[in-house]
PDB file of N, CA and C in Angstrom:
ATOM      1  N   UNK A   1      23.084  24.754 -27.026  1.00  0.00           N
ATOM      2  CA  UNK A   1      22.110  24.089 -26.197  1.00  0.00           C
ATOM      3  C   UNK A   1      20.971  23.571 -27.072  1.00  0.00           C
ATOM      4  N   UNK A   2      20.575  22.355 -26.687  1.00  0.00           N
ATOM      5  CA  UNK A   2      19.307  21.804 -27.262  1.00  0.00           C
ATOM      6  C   UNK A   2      18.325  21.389 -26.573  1.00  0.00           C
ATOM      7  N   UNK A   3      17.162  21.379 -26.899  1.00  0.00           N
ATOM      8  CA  UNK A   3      16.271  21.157 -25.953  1.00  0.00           C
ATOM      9  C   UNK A   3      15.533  19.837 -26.926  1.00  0.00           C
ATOM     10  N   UNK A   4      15.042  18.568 -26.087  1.00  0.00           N
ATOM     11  CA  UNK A   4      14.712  17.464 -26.830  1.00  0.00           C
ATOM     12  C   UNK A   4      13.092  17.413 -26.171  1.00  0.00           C
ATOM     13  N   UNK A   5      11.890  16.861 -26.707  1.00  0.00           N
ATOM     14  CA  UNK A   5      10.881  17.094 -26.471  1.00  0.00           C
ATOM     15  C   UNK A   5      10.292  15.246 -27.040  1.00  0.00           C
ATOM     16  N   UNK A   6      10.648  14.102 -26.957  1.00  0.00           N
ATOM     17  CA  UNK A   6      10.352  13.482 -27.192  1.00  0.00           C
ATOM     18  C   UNK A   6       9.195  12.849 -26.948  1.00  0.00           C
ATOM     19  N   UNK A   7       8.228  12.320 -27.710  1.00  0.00           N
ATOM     20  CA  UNK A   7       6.559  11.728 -27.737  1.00  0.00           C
ATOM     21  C   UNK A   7       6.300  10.951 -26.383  1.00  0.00           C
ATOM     22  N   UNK A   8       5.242  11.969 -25.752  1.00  0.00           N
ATOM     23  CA  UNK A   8       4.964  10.964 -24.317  1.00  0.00           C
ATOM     24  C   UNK A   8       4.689   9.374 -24.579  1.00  0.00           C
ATOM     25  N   UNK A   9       5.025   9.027 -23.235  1.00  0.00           N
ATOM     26  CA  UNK A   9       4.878   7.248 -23.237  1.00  0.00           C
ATOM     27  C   UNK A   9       3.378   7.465 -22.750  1.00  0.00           C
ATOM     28  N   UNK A  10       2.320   6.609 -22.614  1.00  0.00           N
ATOM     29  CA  UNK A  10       0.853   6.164 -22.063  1.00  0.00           C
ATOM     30  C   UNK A  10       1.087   4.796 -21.932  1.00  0.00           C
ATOM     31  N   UNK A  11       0.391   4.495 -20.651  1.00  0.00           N
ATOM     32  CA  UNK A  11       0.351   3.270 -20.173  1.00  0.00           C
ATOM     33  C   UNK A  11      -1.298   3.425 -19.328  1.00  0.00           C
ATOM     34  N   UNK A  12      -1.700   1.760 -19.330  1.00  0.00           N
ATOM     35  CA  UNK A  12      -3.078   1.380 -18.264  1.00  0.00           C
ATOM     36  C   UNK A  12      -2.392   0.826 -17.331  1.00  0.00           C
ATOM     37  N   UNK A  13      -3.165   1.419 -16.363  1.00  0.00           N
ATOM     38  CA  UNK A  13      -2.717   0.708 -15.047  1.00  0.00           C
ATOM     39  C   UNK A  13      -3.849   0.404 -13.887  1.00  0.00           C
ATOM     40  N   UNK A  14      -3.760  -1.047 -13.929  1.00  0.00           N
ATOM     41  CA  UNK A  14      -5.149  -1.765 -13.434  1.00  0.00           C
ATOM     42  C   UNK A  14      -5.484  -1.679 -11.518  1.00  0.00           C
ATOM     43  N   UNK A  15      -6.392  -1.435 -11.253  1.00  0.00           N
ATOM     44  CA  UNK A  15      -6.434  -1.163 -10.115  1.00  0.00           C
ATOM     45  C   UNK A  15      -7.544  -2.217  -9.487  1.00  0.00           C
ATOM     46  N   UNK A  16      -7.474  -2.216  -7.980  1.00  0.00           N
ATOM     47  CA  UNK A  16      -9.023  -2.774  -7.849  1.00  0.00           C
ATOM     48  C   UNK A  16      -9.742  -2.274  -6.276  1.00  0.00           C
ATOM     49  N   UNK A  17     -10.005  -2.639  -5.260  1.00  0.00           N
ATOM     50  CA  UNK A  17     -10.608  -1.736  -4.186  1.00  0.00           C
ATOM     51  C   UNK A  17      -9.896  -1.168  -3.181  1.00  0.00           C
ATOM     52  N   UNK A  18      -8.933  -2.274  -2.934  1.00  0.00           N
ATOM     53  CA  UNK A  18      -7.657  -1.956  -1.997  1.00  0.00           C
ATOM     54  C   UNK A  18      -6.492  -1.746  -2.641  1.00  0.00           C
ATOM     55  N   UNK A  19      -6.442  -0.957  -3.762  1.00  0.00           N
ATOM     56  CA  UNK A  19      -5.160  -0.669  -4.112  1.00  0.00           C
ATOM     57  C   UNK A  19      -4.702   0.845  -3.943  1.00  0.00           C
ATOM     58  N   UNK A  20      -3.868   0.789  -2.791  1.00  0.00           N
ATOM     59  CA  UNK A  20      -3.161   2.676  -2.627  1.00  0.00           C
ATOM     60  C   UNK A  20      -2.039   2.921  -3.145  1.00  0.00           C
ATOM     61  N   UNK A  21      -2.401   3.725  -4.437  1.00  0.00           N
ATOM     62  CA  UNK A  21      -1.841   3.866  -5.459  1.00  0.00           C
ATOM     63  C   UNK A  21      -0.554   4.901  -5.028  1.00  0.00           C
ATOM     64  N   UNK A  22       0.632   5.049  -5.650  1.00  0.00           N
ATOM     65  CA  UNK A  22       1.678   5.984  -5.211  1.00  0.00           C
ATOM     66  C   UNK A  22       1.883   6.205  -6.962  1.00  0.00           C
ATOM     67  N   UNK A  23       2.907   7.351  -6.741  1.00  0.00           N
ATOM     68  CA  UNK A  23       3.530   7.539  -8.101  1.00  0.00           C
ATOM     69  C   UNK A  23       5.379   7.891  -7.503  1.00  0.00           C
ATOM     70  N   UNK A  24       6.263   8.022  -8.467  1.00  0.00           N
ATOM     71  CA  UNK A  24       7.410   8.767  -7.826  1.00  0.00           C
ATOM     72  C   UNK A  24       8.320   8.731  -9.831  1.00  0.00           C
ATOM     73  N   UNK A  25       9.057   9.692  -9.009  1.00  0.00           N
ATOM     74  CA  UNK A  25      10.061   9.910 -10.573  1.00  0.00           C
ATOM     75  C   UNK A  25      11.131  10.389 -10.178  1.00  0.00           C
ATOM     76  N   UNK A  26      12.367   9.339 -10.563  1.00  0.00           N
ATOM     77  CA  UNK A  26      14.268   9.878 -10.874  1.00  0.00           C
ATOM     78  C   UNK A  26      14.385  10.217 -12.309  1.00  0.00           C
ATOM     79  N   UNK A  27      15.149  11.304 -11.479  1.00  0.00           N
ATOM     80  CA  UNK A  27      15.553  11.941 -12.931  1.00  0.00           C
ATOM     81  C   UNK A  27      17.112  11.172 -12.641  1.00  0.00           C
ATOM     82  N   UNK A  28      17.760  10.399 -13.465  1.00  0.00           N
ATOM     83  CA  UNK A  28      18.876   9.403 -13.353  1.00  0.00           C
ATOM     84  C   UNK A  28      20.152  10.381 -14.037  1.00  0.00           C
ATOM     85  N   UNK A  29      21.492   9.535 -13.936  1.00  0.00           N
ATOM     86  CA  UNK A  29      22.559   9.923 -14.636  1.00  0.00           C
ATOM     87  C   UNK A  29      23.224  11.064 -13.929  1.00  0.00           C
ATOM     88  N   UNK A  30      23.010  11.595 -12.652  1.00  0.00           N
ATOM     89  CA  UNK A  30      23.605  12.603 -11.599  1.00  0.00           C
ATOM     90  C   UNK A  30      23.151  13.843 -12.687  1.00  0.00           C
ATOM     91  N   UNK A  31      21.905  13.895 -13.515  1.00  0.00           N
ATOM     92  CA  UNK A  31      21.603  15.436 -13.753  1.00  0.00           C
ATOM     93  C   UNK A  31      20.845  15.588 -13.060  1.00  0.00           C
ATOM     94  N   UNK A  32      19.741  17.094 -13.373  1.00  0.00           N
ATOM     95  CA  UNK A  32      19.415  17.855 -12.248  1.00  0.00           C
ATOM     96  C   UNK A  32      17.726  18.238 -13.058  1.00  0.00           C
ATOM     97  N   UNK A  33      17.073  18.170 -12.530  1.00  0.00           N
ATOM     98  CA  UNK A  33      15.761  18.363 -13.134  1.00  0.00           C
ATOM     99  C   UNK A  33      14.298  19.220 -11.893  1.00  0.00           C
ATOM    100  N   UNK A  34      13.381  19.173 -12.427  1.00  0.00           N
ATOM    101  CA  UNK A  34      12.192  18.781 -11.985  1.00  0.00           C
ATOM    102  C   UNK A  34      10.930  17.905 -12.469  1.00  0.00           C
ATOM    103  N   UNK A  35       9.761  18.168 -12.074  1.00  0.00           N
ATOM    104  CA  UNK A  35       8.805  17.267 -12.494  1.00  0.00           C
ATOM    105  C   UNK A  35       7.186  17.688 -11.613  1.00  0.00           C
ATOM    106  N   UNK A  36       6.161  17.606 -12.447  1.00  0.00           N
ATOM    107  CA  UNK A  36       4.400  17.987 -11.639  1.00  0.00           C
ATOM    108  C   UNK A  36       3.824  16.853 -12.212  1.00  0.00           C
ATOM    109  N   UNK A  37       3.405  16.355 -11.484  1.00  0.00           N
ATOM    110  CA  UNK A  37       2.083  15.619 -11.870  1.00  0.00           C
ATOM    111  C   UNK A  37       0.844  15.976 -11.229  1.00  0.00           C
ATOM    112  N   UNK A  38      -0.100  15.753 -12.026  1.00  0.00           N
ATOM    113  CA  UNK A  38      -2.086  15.925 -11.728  1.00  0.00           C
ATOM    114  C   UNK A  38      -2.484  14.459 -11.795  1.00  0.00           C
ATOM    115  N   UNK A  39      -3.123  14.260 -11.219  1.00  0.00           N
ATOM    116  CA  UNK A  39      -4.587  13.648 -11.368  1.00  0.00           C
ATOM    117  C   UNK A  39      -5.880  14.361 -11.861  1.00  0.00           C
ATOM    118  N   UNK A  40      -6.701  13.848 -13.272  1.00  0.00           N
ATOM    119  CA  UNK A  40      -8.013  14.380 -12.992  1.00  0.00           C
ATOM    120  C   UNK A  40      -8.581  14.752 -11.941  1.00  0.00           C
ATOM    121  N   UNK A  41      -8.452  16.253 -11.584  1.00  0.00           N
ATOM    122  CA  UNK A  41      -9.910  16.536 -10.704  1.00  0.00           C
ATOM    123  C   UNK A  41      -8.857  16.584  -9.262  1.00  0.00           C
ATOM    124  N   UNK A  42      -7.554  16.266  -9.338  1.00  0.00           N
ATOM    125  CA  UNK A  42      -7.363  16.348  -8.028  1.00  0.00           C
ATOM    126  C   UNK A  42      -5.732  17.862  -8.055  1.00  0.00           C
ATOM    127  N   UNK A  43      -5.201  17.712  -6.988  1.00  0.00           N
ATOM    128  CA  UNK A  43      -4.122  19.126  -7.411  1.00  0.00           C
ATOM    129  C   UNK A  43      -3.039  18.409  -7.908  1.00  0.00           C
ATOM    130  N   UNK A  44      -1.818  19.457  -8.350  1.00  0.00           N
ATOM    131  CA  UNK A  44      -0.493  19.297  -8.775  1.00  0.00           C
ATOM    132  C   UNK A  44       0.151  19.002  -7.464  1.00  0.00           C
ATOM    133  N   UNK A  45       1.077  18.336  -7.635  1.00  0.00           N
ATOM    134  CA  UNK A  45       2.075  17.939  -7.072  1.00  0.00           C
ATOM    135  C   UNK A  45       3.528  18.278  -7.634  1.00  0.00           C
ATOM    136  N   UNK A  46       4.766  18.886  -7.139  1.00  0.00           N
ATOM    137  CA  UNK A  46       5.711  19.285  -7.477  1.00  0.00           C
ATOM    138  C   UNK A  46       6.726  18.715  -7.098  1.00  0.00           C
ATOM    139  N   UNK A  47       8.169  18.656  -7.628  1.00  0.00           N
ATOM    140  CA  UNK A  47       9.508  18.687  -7.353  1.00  0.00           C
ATOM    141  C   UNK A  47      10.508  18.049  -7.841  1.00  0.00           C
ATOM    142  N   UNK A  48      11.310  18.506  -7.365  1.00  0.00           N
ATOM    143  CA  UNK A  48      12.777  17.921  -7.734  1.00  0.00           C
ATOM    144  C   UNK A  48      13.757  16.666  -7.162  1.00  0.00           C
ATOM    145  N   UNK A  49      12.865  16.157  -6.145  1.00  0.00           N
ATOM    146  CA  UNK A  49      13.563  14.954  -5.357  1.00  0.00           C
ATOM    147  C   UNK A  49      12.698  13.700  -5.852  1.00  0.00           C
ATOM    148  N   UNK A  50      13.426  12.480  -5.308  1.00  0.00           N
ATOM    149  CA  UNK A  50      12.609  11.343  -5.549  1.00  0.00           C
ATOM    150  C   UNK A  50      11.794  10.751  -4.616  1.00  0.00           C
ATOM    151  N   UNK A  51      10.633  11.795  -3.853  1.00  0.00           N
ATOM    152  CA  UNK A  51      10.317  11.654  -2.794  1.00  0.00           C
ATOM    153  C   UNK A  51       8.701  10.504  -3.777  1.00  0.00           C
ATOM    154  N   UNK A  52       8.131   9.595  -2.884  1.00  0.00           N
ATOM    155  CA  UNK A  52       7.109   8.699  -3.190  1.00  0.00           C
ATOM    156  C   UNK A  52       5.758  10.081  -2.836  1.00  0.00           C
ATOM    157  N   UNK A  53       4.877   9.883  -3.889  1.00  0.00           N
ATOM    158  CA  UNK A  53       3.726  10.800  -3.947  1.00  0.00           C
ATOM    159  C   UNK A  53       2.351   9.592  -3.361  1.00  0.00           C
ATOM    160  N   UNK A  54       1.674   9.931  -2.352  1.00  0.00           N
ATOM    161  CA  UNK A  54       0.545   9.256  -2.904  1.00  0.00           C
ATOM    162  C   UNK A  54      -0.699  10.054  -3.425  1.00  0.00           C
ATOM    163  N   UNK A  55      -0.886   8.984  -4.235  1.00  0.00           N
ATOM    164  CA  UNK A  55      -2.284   9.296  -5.168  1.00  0.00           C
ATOM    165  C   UNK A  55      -3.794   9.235  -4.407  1.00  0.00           C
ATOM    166  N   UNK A  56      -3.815   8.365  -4.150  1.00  0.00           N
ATOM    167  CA  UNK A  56      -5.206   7.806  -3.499  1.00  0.00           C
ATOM    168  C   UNK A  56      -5.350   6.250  -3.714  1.00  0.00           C
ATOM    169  N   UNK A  57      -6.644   5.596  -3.073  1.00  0.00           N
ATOM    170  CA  UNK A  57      -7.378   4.544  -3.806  1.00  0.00           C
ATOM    171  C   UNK A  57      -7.347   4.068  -5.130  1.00  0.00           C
ATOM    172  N   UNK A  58      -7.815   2.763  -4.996  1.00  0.00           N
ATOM    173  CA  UNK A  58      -8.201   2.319  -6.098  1.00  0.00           C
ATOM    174  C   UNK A  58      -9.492   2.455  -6.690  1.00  0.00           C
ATOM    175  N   UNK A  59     -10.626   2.956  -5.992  1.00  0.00           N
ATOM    176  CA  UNK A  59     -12.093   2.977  -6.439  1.00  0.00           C
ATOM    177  C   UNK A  59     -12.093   4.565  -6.385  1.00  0.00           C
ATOM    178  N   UNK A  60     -11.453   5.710  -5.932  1.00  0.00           N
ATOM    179  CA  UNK A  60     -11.334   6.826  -6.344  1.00  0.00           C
ATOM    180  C   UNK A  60     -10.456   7.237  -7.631  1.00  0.00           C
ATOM    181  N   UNK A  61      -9.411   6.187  -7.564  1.00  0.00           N
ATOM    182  CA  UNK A  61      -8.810   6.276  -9.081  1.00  0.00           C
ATOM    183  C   UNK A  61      -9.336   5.837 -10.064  1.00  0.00           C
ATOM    184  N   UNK A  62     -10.065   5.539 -10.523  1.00  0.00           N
ATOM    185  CA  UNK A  62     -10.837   4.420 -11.448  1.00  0.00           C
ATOM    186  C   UNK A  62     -11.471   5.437 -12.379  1.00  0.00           C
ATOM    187  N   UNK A  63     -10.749   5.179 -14.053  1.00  0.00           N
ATOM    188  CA  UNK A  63     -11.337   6.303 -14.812  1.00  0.00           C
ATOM    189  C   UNK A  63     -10.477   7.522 -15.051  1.00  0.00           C
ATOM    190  N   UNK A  64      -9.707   7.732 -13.961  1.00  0.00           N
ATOM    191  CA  UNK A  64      -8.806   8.881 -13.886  1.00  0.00           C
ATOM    192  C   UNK A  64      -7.603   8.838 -14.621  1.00  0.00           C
ATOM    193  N   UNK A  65      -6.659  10.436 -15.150  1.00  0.00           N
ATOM    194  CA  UNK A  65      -6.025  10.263 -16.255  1.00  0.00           C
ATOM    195  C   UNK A  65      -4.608  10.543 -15.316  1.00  0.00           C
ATOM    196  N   UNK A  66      -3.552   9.788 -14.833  1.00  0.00           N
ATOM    197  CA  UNK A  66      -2.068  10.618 -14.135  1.00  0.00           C
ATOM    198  C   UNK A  66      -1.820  11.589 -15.079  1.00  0.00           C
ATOM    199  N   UNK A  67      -0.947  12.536 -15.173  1.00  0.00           N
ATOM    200  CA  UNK A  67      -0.143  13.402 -15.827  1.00  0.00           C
ATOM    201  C   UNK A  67       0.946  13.587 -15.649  1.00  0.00           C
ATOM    202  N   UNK A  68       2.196  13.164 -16.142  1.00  0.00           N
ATOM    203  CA  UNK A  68       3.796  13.421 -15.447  1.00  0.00           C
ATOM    204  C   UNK A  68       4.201  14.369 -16.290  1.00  0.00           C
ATOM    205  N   UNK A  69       4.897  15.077 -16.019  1.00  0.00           N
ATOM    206  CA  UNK A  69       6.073  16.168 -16.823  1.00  0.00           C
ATOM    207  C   UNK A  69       6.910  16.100 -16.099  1.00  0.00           C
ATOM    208  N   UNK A  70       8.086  15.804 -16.893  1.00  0.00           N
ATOM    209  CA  UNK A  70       9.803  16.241 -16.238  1.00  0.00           C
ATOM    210  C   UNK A  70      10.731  16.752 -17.106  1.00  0.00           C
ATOM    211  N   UNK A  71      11.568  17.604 -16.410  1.00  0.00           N
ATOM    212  CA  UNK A  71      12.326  18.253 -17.592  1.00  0.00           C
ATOM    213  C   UNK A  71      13.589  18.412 -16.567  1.00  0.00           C
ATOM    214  N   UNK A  72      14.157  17.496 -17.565  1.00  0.00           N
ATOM    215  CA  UNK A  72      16.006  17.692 -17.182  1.00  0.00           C
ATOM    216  C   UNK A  72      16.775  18.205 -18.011  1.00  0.00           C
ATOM    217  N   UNK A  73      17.850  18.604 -17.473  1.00  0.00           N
ATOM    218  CA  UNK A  73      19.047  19.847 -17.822  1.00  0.00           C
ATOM    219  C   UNK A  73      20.550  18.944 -17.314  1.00  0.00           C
ATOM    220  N   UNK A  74      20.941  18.664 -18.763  1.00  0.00           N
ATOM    221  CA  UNK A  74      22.551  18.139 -18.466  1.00  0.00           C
ATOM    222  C   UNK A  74      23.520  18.856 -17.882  1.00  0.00           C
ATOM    223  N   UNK A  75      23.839  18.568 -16.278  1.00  0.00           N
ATOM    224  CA  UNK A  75      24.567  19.594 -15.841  1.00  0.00           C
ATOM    225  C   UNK A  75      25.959  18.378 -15.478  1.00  0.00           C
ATOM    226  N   UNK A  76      25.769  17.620 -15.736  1.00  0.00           N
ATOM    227  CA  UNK A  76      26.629  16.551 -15.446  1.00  0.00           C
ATOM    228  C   UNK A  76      27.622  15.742 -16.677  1.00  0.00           C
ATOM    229  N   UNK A  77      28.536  16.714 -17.151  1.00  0.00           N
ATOM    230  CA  UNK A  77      29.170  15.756 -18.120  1.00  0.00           C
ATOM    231  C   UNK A  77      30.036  14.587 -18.471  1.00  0.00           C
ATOM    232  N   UNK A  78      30.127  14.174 -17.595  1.00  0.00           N
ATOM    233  CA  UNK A  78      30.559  12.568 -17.068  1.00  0.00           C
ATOM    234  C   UNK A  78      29.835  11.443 -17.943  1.00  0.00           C
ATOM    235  N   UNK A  79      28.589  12.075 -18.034  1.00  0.00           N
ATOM    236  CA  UNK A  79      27.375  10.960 -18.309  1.00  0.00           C
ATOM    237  C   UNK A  79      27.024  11.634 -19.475  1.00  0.00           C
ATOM    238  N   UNK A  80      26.280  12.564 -19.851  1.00  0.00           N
ATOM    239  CA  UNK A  80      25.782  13.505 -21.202  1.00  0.00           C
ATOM    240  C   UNK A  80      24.919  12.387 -21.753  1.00  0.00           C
ATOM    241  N   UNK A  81      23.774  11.943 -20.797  1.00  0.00           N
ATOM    242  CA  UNK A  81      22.311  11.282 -21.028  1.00  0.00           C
ATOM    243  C   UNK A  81      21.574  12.442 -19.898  1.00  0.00           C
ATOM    244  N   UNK A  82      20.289  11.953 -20.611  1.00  0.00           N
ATOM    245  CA  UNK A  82      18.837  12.258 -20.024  1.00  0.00           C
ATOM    246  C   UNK A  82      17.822  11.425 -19.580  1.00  0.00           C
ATOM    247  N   UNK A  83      17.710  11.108 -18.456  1.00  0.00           N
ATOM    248  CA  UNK A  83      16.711   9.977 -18.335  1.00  0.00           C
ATOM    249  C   UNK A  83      15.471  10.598 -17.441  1.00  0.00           C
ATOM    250  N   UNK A  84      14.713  10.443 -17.440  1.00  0.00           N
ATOM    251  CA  UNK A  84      13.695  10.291 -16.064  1.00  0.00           C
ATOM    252  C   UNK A  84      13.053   8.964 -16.011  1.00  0.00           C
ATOM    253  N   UNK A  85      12.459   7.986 -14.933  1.00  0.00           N
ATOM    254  CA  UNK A  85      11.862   7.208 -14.863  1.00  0.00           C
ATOM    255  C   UNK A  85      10.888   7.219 -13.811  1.00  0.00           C
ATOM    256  N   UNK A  86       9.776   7.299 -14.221  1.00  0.00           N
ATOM    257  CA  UNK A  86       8.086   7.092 -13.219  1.00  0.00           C
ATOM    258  C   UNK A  86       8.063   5.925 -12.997  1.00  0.00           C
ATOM    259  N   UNK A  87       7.643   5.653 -11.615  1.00  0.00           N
ATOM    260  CA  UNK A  87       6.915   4.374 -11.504  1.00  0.00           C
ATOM    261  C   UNK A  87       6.013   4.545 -10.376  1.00  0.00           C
ATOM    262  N   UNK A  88       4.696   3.713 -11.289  1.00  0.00           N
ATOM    263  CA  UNK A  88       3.410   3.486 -10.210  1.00  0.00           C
ATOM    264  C   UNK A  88       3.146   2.479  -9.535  1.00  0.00           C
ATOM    265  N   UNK A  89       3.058   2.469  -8.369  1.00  0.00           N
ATOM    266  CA  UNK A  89       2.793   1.142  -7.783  1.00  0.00           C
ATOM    267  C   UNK A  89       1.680   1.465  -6.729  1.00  0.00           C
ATOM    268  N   UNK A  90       0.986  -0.007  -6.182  1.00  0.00           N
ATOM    269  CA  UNK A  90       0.319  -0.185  -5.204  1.00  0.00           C
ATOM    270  C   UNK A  90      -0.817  -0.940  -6.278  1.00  0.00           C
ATOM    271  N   UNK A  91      -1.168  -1.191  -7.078  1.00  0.00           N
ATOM    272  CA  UNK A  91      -1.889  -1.971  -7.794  1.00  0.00           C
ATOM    273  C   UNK A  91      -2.153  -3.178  -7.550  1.00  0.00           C
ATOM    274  N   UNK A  92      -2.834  -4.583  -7.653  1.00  0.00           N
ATOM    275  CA  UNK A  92      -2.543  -5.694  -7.541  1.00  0.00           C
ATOM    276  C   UNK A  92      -1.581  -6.438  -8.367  1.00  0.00           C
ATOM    277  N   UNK A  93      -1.145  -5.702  -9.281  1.00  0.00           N
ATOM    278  CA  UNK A  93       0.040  -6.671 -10.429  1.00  0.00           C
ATOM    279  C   UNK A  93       1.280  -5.614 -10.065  1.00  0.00           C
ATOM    280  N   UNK A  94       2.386  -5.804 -10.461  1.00  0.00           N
ATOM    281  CA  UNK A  94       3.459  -5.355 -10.662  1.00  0.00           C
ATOM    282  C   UNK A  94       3.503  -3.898 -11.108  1.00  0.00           C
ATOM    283  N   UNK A  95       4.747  -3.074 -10.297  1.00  0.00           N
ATOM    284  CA  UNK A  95       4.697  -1.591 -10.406  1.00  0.00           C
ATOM    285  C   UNK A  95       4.990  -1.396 -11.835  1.00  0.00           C
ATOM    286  N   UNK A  96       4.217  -0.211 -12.602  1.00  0.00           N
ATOM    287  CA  UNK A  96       4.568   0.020 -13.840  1.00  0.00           C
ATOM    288  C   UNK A  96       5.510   1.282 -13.771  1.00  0.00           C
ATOM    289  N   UNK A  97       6.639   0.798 -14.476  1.00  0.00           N
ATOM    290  CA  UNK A  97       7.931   1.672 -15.061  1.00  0.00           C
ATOM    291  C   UNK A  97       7.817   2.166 -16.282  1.00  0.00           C
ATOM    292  N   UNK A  98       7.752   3.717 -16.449  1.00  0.00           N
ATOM    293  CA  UNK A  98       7.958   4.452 -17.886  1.00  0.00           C
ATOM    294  C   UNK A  98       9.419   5.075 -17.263  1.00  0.00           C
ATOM    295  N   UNK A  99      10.455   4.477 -18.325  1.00  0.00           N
ATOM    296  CA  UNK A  99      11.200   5.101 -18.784  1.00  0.00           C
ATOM    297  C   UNK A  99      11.621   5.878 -20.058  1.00  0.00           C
ATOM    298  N   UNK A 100      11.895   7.124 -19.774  1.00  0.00           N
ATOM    299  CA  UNK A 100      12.664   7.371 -21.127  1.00  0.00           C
ATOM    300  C   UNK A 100      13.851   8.085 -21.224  1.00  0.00           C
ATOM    301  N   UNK A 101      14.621   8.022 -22.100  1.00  0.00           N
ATOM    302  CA  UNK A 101      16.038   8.704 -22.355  1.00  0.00           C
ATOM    303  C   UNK A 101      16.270   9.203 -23.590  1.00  0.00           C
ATOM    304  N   UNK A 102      17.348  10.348 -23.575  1.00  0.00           N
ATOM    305  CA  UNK A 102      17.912  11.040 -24.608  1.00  0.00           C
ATOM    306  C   UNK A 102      19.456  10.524 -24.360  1.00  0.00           C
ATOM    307  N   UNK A 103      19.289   9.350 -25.208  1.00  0.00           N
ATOM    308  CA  UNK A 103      21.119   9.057 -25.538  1.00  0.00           C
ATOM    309  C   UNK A 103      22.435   9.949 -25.201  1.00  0.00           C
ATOM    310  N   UNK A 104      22.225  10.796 -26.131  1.00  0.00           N
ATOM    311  CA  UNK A 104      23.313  11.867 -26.553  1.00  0.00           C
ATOM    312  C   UNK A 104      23.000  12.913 -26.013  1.00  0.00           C
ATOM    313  N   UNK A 105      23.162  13.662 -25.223  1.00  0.00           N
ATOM    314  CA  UNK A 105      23.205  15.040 -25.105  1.00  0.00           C
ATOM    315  C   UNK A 105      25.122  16.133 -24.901  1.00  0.00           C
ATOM    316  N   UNK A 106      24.198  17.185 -24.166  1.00  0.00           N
ATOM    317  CA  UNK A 106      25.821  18.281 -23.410  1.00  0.00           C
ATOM    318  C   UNK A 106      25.167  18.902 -22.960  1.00  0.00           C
ATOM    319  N   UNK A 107      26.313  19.465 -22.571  1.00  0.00           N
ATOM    320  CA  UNK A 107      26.068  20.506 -21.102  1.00  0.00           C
ATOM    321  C   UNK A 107      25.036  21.362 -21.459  1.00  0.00           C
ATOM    322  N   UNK A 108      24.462  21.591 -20.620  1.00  0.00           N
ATOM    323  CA  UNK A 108      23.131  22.559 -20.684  1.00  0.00           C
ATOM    324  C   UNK A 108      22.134  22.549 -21.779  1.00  0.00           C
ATOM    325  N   UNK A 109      21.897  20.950 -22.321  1.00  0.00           N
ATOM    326  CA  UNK A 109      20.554  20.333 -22.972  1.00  0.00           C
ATOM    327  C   UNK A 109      19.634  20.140 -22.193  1.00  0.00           C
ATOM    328  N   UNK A 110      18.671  20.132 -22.860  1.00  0.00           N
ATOM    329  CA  UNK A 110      17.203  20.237 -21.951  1.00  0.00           C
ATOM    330  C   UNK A 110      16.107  18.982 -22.438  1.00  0.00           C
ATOM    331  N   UNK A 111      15.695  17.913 -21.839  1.00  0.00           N
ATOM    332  CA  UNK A 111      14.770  17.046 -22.013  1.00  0.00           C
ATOM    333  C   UNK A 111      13.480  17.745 -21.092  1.00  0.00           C
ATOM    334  N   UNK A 112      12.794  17.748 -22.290  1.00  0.00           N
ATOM    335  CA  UNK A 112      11.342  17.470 -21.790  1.00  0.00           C
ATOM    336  C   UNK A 112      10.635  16.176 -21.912  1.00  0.00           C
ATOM    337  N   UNK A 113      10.075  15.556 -20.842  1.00  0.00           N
ATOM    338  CA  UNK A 113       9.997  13.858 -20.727  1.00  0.00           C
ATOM    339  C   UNK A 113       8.190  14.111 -20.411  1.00  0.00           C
ATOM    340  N   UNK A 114       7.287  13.389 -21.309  1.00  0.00           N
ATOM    341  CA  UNK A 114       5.762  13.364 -20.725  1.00  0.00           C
ATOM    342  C   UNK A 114       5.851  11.822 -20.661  1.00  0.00           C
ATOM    343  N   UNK A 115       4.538  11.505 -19.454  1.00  0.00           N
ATOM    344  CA  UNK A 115       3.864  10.087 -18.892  1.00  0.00           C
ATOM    345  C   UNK A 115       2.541  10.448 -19.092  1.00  0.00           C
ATOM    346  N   UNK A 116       1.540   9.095 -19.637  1.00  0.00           N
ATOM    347  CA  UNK A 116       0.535   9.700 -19.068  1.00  0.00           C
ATOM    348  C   UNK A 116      -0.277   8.393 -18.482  1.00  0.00           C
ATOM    349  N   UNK A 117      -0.866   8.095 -17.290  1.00  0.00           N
ATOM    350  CA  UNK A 117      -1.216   6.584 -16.904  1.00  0.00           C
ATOM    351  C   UNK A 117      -3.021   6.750 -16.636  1.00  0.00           C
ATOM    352  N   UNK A 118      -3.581   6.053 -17.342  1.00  0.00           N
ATOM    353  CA  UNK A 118      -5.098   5.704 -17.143  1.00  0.00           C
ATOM    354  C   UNK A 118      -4.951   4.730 -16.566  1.00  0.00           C
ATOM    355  N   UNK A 119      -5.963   4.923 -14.886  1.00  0.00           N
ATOM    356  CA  UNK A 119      -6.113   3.819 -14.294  1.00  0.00           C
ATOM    357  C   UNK A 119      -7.617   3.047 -14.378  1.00  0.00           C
ATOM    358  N   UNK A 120      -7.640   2.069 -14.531  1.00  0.00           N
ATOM    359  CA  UNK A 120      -8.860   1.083 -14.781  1.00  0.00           C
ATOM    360  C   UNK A 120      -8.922  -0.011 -13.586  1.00  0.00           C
TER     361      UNK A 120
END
């Protein structure tokens, strides 16, 4: 078993008064994972489905740091990748997508996947 820990992605993500911000994350490739994200100053949020989170506003987000963690476990050897993909939307421009992947894995490898999104 290996466990892969690859360098979080950071992204800005522009907001403005009416923007109700969401977050959400697949863990792809039929493996099996979880995932928490924070907001500065606000609580964790948990789980394992690809259920849509909302965040808040755009003038309460402003300044604030997201936090994603996900960590998947190859239980699926058909595929023997790792992916998770975040995406934020409700902004005035286009939803931002962090993806990342571990090419190569096996059975019972472990990705640890970080995001981290400053909204402005």
């Amino acid at each position: 078993m290996s466990v892969f820990n690859p360098d979080p992605r950071s992204a800005i993500y522009a907001l403005d008064a009416t923007s109700k911000v969401t977050a959400q994350v697949v863990i792809g490739n039929g493996q099996r994972g979880g995932w928490a994200m924070k907001v500065t100053g606000l609580g964790t949020v948990k789980g394992s489905d690809e259920k849509v989170v909302k965040l808040g506003g755009g003038i309460a987000l402003a300044g604030k740091l997201l936090q994603v963690n996900v960590t998947v476990v190859d239980v699926h050897p058909e595929t023997n990748r790792l992916n998770a993909v975040v995406t934020v939307a409700g902004g005035p421009g286009a939803p931002l997508i962090i993806s990342q992947e571990v090419p190569e894995s096996a059975d019972g490898d472990v990705a640890i996947f970080g995001a981290l999104v400053m909204f402005q």
